[in-house]
N, C-alpha and C. Protein backbone atom coordinates (compact mmCIF):
# COMPACT_ATOMS: atom_id res chain seq x y z
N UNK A 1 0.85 -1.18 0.00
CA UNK A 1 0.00 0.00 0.00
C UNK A 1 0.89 1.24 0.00
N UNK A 2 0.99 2.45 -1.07
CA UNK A 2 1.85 3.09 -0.82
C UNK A 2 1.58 4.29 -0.64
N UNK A 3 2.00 5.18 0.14
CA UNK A 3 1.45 6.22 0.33
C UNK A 3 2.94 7.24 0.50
N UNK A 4 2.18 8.14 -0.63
CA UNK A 4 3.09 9.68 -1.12
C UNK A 4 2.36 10.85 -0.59
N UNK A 5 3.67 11.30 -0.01
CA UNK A 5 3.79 12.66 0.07
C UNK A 5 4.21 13.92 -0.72
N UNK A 6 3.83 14.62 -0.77
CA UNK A 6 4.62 15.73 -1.68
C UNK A 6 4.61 16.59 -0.33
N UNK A 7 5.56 18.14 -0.56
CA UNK A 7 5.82 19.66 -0.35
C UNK A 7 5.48 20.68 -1.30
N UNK A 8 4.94 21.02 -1.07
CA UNK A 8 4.85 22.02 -2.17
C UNK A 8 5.05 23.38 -1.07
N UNK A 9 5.64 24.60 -2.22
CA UNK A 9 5.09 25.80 -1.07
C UNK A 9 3.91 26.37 -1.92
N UNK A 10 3.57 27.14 -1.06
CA UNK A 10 1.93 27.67 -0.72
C UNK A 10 1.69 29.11 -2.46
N UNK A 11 0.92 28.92 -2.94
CA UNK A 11 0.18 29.21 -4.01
C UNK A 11 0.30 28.40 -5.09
N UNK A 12 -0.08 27.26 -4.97
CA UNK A 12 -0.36 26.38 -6.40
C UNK A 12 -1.81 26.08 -6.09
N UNK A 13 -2.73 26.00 -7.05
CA UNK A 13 -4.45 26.55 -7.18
C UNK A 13 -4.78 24.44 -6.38
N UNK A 14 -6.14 24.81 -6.22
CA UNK A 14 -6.35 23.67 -6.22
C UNK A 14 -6.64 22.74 -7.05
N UNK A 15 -6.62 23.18 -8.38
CA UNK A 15 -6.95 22.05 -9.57
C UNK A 15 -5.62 21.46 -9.71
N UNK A 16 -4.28 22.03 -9.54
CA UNK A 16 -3.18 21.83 -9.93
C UNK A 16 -2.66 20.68 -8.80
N UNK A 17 -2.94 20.83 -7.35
CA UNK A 17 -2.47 19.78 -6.37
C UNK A 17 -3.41 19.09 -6.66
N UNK A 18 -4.70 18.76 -7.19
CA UNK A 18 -5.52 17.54 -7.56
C UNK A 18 -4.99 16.99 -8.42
N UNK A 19 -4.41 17.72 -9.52
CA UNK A 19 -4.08 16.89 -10.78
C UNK A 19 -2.76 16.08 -10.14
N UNK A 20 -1.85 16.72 -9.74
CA UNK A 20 -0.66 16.03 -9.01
C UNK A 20 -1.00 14.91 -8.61
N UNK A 21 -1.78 14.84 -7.19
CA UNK A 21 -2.22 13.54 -6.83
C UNK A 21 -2.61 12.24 -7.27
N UNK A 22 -3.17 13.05 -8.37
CA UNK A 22 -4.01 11.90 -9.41
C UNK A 22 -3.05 11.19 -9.97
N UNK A 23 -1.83 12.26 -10.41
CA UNK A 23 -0.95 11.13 -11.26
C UNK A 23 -0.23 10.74 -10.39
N UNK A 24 0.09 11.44 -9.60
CA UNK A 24 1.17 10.72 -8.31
C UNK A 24 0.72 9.22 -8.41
N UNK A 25 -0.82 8.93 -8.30
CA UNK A 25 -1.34 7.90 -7.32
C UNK A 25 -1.10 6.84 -8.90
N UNK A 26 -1.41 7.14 -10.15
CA UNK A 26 -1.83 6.75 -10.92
C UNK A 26 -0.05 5.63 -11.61
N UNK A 27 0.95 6.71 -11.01
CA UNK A 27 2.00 6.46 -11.46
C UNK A 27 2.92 5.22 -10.54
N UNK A 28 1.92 5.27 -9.28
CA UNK A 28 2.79 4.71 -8.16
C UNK A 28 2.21 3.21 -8.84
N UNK A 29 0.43 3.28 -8.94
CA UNK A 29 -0.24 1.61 -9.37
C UNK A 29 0.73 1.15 -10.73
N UNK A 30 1.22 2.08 -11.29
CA UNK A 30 1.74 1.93 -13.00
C UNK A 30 2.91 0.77 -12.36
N UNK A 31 3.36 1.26 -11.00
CA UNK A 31 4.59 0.37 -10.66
C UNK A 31 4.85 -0.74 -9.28
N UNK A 32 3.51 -0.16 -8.33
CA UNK A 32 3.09 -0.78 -7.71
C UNK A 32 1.91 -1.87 -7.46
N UNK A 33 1.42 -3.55 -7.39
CA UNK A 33 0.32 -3.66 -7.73
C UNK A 33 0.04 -3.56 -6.75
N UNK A 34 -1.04 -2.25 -6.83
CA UNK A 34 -1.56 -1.77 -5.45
C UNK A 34 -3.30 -1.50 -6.00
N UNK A 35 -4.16 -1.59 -5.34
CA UNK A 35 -5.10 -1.03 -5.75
C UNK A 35 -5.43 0.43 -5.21
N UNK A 36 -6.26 1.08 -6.29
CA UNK A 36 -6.60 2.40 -6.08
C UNK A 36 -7.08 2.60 -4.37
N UNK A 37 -8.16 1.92 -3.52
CA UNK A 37 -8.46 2.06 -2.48
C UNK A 37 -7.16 2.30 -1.40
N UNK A 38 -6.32 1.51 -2.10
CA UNK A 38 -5.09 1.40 -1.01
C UNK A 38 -3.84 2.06 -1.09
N UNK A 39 -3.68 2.79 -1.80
CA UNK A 39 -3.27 4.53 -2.67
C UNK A 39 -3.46 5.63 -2.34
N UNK A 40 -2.41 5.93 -0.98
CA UNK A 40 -2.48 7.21 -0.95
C UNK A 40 -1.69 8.72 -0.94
N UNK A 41 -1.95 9.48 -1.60
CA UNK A 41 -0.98 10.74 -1.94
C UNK A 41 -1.98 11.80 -1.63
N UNK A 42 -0.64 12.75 -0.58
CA UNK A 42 -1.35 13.48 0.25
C UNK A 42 -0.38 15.32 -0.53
N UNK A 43 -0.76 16.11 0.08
CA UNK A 43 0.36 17.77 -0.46
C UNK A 43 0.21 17.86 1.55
N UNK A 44 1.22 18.83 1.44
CA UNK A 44 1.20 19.47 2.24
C UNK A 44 2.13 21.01 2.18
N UNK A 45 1.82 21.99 2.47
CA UNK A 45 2.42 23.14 2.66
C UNK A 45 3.59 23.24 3.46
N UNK A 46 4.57 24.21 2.76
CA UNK A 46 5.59 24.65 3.86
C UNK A 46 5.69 26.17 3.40
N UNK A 47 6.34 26.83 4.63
CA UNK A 47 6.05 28.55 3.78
C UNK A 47 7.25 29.25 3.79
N UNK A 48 8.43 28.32 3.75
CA UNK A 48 9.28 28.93 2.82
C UNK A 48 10.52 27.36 2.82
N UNK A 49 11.49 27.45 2.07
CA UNK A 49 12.63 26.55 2.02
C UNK A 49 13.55 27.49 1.39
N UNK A 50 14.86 26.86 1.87
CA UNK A 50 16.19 27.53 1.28
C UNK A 50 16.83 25.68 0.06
N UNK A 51 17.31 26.27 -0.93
CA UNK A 51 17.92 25.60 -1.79
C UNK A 51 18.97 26.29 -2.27
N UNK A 52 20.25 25.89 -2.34
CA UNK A 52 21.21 26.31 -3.55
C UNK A 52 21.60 27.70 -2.94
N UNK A 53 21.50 28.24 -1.90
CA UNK A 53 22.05 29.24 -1.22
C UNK A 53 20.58 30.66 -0.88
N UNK A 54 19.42 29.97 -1.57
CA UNK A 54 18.32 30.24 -2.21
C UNK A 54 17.32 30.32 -1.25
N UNK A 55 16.41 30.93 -0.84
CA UNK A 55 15.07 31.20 -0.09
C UNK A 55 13.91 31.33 -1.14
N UNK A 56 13.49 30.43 -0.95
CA UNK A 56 11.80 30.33 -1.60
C UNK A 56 10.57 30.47 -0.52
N UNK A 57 9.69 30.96 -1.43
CA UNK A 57 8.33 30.98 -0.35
C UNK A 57 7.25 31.32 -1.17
N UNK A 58 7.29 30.84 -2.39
CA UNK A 58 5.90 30.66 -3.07
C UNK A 58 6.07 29.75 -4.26
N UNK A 59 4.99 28.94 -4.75
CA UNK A 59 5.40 28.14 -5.81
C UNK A 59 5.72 28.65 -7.27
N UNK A 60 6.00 27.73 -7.84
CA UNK A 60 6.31 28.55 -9.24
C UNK A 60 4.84 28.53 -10.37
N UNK A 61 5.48 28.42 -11.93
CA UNK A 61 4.09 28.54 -12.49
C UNK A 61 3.32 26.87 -12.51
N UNK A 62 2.69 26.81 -12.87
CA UNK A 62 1.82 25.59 -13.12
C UNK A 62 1.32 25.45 -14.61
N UNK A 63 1.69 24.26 -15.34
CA UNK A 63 1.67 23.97 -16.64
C UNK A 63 -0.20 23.36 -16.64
N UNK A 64 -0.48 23.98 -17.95
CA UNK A 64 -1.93 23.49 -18.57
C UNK A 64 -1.86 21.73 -18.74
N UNK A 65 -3.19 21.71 -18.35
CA UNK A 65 -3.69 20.11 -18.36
C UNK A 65 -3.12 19.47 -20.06
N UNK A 66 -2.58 19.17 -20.33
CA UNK A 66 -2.03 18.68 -21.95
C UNK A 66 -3.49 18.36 -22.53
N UNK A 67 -4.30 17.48 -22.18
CA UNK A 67 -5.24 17.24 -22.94
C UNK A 67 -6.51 18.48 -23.48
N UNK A 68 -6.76 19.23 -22.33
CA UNK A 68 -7.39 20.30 -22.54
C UNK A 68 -7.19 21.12 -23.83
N UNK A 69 -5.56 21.79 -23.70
CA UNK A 69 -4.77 22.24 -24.64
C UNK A 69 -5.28 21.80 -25.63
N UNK A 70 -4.71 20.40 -26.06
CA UNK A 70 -5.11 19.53 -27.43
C UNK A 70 -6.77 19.83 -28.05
N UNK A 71 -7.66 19.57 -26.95
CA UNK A 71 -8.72 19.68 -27.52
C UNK A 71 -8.81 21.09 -27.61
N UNK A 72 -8.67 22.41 -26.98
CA UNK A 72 -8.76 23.81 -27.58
C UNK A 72 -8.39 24.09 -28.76
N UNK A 73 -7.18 23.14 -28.66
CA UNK A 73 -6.00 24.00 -30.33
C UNK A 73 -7.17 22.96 -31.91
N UNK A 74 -7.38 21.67 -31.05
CA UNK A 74 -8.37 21.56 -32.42
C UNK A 74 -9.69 21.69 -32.45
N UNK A 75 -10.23 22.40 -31.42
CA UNK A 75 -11.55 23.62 -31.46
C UNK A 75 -11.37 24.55 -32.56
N UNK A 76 -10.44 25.03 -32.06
CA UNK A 76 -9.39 26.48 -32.92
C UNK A 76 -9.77 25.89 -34.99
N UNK A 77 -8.94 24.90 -35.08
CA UNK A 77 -8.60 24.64 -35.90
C UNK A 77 -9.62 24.28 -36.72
N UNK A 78 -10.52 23.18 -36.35
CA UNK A 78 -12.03 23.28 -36.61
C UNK A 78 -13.06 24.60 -37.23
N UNK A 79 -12.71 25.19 -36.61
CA UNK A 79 -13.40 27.08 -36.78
C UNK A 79 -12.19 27.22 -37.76
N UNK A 80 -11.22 27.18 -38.20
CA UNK A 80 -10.38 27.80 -38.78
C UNK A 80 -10.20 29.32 -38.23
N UNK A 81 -9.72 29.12 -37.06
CA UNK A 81 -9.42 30.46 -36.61
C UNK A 81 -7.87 30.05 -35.86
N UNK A 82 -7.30 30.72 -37.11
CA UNK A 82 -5.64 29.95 -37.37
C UNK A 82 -4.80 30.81 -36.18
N UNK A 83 -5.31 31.79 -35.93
CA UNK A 83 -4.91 33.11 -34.98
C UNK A 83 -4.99 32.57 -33.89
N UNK A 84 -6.14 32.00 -33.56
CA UNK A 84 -6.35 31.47 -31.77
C UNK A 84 -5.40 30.65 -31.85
N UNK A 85 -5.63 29.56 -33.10
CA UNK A 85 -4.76 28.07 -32.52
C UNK A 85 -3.47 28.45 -32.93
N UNK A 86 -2.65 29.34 -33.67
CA UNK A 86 -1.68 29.87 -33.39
C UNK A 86 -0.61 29.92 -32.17
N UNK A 87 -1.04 30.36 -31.38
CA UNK A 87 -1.08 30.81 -29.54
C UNK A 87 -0.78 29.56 -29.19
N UNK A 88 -1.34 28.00 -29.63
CA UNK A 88 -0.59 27.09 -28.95
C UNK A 88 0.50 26.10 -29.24
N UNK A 89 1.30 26.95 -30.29
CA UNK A 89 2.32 26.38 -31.29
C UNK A 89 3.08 27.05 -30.70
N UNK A 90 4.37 26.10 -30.64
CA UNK A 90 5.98 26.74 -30.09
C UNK A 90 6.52 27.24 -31.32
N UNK A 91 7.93 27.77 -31.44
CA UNK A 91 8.46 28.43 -32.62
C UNK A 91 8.95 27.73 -33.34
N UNK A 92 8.89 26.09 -32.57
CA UNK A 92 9.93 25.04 -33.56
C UNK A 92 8.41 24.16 -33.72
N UNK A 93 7.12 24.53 -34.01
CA UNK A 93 6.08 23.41 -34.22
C UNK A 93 6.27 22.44 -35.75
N UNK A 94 5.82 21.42 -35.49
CA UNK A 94 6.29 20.53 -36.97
C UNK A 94 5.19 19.75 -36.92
N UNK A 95 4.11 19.63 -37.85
CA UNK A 95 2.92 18.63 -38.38
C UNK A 95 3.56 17.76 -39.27
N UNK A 96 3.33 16.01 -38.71
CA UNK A 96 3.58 15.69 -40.05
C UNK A 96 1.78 14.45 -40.07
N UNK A 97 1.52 14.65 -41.64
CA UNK A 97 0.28 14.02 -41.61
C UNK A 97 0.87 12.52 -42.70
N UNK A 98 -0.43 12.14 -42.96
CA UNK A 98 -0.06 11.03 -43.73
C UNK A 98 0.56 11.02 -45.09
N UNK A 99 1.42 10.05 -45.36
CA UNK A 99 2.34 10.34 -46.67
C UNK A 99 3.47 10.98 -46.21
N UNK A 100 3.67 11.15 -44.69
CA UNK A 100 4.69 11.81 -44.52
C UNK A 100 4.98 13.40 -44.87
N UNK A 101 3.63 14.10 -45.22
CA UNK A 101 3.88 15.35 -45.69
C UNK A 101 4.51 15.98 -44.74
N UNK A 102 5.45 16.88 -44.17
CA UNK A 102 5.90 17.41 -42.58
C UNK A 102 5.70 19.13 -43.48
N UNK A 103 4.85 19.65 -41.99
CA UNK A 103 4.60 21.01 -42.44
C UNK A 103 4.80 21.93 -41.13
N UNK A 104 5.33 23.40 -40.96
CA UNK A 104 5.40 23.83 -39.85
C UNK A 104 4.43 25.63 -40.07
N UNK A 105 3.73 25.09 -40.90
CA UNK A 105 2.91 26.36 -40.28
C UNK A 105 1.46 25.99 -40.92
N UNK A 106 0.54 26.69 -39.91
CA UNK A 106 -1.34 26.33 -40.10
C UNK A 106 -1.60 26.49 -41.42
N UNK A 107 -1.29 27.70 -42.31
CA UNK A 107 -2.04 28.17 -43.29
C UNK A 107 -1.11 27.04 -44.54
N UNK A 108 0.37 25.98 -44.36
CA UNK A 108 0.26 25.17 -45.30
C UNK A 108 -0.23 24.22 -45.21
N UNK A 109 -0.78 23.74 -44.09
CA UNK A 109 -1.88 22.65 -43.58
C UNK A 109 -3.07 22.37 -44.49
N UNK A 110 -3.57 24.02 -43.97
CA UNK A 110 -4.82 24.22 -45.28
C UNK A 110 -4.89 24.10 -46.83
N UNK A 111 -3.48 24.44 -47.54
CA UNK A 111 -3.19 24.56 -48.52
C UNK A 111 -3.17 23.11 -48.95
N UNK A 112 -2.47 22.16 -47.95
CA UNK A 112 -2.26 20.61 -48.44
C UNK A 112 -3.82 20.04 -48.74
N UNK A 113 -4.17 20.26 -47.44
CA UNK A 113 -5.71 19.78 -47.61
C UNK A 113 -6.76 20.02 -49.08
N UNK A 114 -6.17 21.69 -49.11
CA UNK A 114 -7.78 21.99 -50.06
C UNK A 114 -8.00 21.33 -51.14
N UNK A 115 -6.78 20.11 -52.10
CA UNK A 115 -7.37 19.62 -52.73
C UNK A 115 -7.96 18.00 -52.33
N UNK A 116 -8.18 18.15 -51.22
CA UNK A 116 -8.61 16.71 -50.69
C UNK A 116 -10.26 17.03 -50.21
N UNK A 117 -10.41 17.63 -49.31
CA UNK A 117 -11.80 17.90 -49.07
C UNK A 117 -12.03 19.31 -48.54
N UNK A 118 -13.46 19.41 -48.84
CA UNK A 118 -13.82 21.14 -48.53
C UNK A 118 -13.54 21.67 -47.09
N UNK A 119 -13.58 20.60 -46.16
CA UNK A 119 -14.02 20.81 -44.75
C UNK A 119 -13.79 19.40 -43.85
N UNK A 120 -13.51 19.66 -42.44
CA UNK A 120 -12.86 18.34 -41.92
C UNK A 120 -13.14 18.54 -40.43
N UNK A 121 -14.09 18.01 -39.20
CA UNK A 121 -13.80 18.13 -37.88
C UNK A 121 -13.78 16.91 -37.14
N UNK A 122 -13.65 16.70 -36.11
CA UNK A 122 -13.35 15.69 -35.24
C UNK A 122 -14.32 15.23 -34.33
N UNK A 123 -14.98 14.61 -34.29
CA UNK A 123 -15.76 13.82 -33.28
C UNK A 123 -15.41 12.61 -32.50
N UNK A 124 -16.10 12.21 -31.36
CA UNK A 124 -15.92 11.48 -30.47
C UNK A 124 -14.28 11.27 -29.94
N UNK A 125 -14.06 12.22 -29.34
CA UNK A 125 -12.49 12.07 -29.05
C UNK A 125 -12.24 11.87 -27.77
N UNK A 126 -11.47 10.85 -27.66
CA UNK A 126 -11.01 10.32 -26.55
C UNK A 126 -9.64 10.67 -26.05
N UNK A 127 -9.02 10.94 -25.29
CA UNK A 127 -7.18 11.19 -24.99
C UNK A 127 -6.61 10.75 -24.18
N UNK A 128 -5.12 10.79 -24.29
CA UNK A 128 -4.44 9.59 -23.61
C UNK A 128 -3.31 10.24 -22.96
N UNK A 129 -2.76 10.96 -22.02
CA UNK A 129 -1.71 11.82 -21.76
C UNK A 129 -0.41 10.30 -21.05
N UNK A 130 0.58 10.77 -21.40
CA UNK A 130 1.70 10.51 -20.36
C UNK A 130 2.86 11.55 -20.83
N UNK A 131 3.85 10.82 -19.90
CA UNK A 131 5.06 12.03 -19.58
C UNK A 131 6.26 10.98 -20.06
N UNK A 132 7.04 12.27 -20.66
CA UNK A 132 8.31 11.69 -20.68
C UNK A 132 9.34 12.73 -20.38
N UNK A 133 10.23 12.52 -19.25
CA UNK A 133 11.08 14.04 -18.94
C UNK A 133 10.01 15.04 -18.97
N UNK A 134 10.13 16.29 -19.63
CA UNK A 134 10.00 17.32 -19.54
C UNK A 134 8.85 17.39 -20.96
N UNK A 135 8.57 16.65 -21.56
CA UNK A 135 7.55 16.20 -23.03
C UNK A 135 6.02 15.90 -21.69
N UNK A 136 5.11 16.11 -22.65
CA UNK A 136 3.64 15.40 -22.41
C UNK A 136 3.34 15.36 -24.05
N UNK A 137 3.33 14.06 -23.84
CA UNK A 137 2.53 13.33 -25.31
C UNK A 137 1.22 12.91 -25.10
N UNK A 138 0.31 13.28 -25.62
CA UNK A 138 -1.14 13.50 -25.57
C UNK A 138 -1.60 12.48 -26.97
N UNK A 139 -2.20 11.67 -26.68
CA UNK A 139 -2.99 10.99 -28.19
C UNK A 139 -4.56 11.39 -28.03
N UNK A 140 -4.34 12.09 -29.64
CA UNK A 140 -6.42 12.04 -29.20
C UNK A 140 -6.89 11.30 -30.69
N UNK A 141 -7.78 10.34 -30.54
CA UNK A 141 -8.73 9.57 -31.62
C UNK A 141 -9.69 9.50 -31.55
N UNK A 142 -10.48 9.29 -32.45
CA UNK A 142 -11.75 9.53 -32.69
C UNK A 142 -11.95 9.30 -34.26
N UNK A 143 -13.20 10.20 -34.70
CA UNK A 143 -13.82 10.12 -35.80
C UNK A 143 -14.22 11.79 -37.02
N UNK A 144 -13.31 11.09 -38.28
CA UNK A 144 -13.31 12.47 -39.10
C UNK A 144 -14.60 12.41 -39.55
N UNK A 145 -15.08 13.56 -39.59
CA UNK A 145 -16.31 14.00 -40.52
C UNK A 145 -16.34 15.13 -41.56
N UNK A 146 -16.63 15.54 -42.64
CA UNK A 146 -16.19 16.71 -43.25
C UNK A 146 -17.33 16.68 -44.78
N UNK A 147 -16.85 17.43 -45.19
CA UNK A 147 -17.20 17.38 -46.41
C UNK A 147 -16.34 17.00 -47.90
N UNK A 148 -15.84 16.41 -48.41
CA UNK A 148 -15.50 15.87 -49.80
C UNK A 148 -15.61 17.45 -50.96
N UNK A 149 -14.87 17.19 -51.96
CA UNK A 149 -14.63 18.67 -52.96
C UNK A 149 -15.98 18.21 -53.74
N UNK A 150 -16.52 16.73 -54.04
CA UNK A 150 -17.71 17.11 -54.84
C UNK A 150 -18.94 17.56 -53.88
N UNK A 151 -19.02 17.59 -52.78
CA UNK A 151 -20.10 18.43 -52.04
C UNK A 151 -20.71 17.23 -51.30
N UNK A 152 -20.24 15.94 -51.66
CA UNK A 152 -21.16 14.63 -50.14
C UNK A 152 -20.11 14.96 -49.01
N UNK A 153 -20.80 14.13 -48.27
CA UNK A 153 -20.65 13.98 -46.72
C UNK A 153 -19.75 12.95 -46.59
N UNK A 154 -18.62 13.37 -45.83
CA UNK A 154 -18.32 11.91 -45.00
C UNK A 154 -18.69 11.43 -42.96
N UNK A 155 -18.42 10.52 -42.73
CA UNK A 155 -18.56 10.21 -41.33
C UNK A 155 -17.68 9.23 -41.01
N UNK A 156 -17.66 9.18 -39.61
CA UNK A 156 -16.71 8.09 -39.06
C UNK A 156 -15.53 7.52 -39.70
N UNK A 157 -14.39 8.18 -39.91
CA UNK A 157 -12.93 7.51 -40.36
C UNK A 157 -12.34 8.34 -39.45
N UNK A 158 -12.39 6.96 -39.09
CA UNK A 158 -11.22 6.52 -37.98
C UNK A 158 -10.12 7.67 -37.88
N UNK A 159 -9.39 8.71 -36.57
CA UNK A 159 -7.87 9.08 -36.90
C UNK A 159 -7.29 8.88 -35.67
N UNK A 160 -5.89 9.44 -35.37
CA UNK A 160 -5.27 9.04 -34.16
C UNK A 160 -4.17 10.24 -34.37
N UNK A 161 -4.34 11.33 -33.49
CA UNK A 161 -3.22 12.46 -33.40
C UNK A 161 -2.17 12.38 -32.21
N UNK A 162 -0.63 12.63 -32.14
CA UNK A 162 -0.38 12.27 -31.44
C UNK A 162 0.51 13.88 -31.20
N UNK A 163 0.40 14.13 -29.91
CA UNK A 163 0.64 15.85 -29.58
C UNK A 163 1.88 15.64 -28.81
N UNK A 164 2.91 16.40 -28.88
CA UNK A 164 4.33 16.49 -28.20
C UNK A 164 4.16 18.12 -27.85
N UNK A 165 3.99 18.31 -26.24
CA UNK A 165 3.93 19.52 -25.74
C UNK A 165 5.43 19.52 -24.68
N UNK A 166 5.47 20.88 -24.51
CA UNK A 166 6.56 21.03 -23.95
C UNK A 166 6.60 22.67 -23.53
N UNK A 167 6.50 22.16 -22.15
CA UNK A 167 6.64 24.12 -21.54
C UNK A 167 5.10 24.63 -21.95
N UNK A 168 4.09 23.36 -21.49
CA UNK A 168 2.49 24.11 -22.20
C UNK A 168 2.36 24.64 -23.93
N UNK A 169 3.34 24.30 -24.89
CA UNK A 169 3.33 24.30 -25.80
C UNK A 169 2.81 23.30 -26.87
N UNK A 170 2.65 23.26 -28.03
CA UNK A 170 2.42 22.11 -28.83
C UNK A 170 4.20 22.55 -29.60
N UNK A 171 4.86 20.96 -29.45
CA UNK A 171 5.81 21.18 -30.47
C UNK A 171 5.95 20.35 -31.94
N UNK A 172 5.15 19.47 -31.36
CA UNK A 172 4.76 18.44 -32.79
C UNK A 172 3.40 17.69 -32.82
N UNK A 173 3.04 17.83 -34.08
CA UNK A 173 1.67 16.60 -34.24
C UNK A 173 1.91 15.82 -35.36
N UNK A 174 1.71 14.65 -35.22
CA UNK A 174 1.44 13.39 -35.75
C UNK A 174 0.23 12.71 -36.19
N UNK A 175 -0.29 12.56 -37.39
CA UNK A 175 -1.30 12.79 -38.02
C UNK A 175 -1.76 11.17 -38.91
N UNK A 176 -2.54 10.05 -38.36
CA UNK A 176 -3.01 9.12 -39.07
C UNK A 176 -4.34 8.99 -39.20
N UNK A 177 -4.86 8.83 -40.35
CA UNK A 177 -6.10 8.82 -40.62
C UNK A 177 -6.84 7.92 -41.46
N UNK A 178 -7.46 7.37 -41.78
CA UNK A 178 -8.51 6.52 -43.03
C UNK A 178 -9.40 7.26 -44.03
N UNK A 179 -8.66 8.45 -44.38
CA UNK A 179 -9.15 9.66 -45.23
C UNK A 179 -8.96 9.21 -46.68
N UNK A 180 -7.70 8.28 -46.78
CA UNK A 180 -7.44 8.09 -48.41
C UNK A 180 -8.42 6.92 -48.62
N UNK A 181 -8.03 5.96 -47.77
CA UNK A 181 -8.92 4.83 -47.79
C UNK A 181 -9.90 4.79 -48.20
N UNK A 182 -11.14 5.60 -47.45
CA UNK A 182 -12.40 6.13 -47.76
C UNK A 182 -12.51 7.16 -49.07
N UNK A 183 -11.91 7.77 -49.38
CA UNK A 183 -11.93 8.64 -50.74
C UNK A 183 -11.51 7.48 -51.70
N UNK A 184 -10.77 6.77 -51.76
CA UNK A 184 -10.26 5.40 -52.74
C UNK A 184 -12.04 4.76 -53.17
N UNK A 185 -12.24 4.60 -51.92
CA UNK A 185 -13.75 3.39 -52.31
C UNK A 185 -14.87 4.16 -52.71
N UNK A 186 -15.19 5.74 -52.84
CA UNK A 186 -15.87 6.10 -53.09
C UNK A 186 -17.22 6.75 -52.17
């Protein structure tokens, strides 16, 4: 049964020591077989520490939920409002979609697309966060829907995006889909 502690010092919100916990607890079962009931991770305050010759006495910033992010930036993108989802691209962002096209800015995204279909959004999306170092890789899948250049409808093909954030940033997406597939058969 294992039970974690953290320190934190005093101003980190309370969504941010919930989220902690969660993975604290989530990370300990990843390595402990422990069950959730018997899992516990607690915070506690201190109101100041010295490090490195150093006096602290408030916390630092607190990074965005990765998945949230993901689903805003392809809200954004959806609307084609390249400006908002802009804001969550780092300066080194890199798309690469299927065929290997690799693109680093929104408006050649659009350009690749427009001779494939008029219009494209995402439904039923599910996401998957973990950590690596100082990375949060985020997968979100679900289902494309859009419109086709002769003017029908499509539904449900299948995709799977895979998001590399860093410092609350997006620095890469990874792009598989069943878009050709379905345009192949008609």
């Amino acid at each position: 049964m294992p039970v974690i502690s953290v320190t934190l010092l005093p101003g980190y919100p309370q969504d941010a020591q919930q989220r902690l916990v969660q993975r604290l607890a989530h990370t300990a079962r990843s390595v402990i077989d422990a069950s959730d009931a018997g899992t516990t991770v607690f915070v506690q305050e201190v109101s100041a520490y010295r490090r490195d010759g150093n006096v602290f006495s408030s916390g630092g910033p607190v990074l965005p939920e990765g998945s949230q992010l993901v689903a805003q930036f392809l809200d954004y993108m959806a609307a084609r409002n390249l400006e908002a989802a802009q804001t969550f691209l780092a300066p080194n962002f890199e798309m690469v979609f299927p065929g290997g096209e690799t693109m680093r800015q929104l408006t050649a995204l659009l350009a690749w697309a427009a001779p494939r279909y008029q219009k494209v959004w995402k439904t039923n999306m599910s996401f998957d966060e973990s950590w690596q170092g100082d990375k949060t890789v985020v997968y979100c899948r679900g289902m494309l829907n859009g419109v086709w250049l002769d003017g029908t409808e499509f539904k449900d093909i299948r995709f799977v995006d895979r998001f590399e954030l860093v410092k609350g940033k997006l620095q890469r997406q990874d792009v598989w889909n069943d878009l050709a597939e379905m345009r192949a058969k008609g």
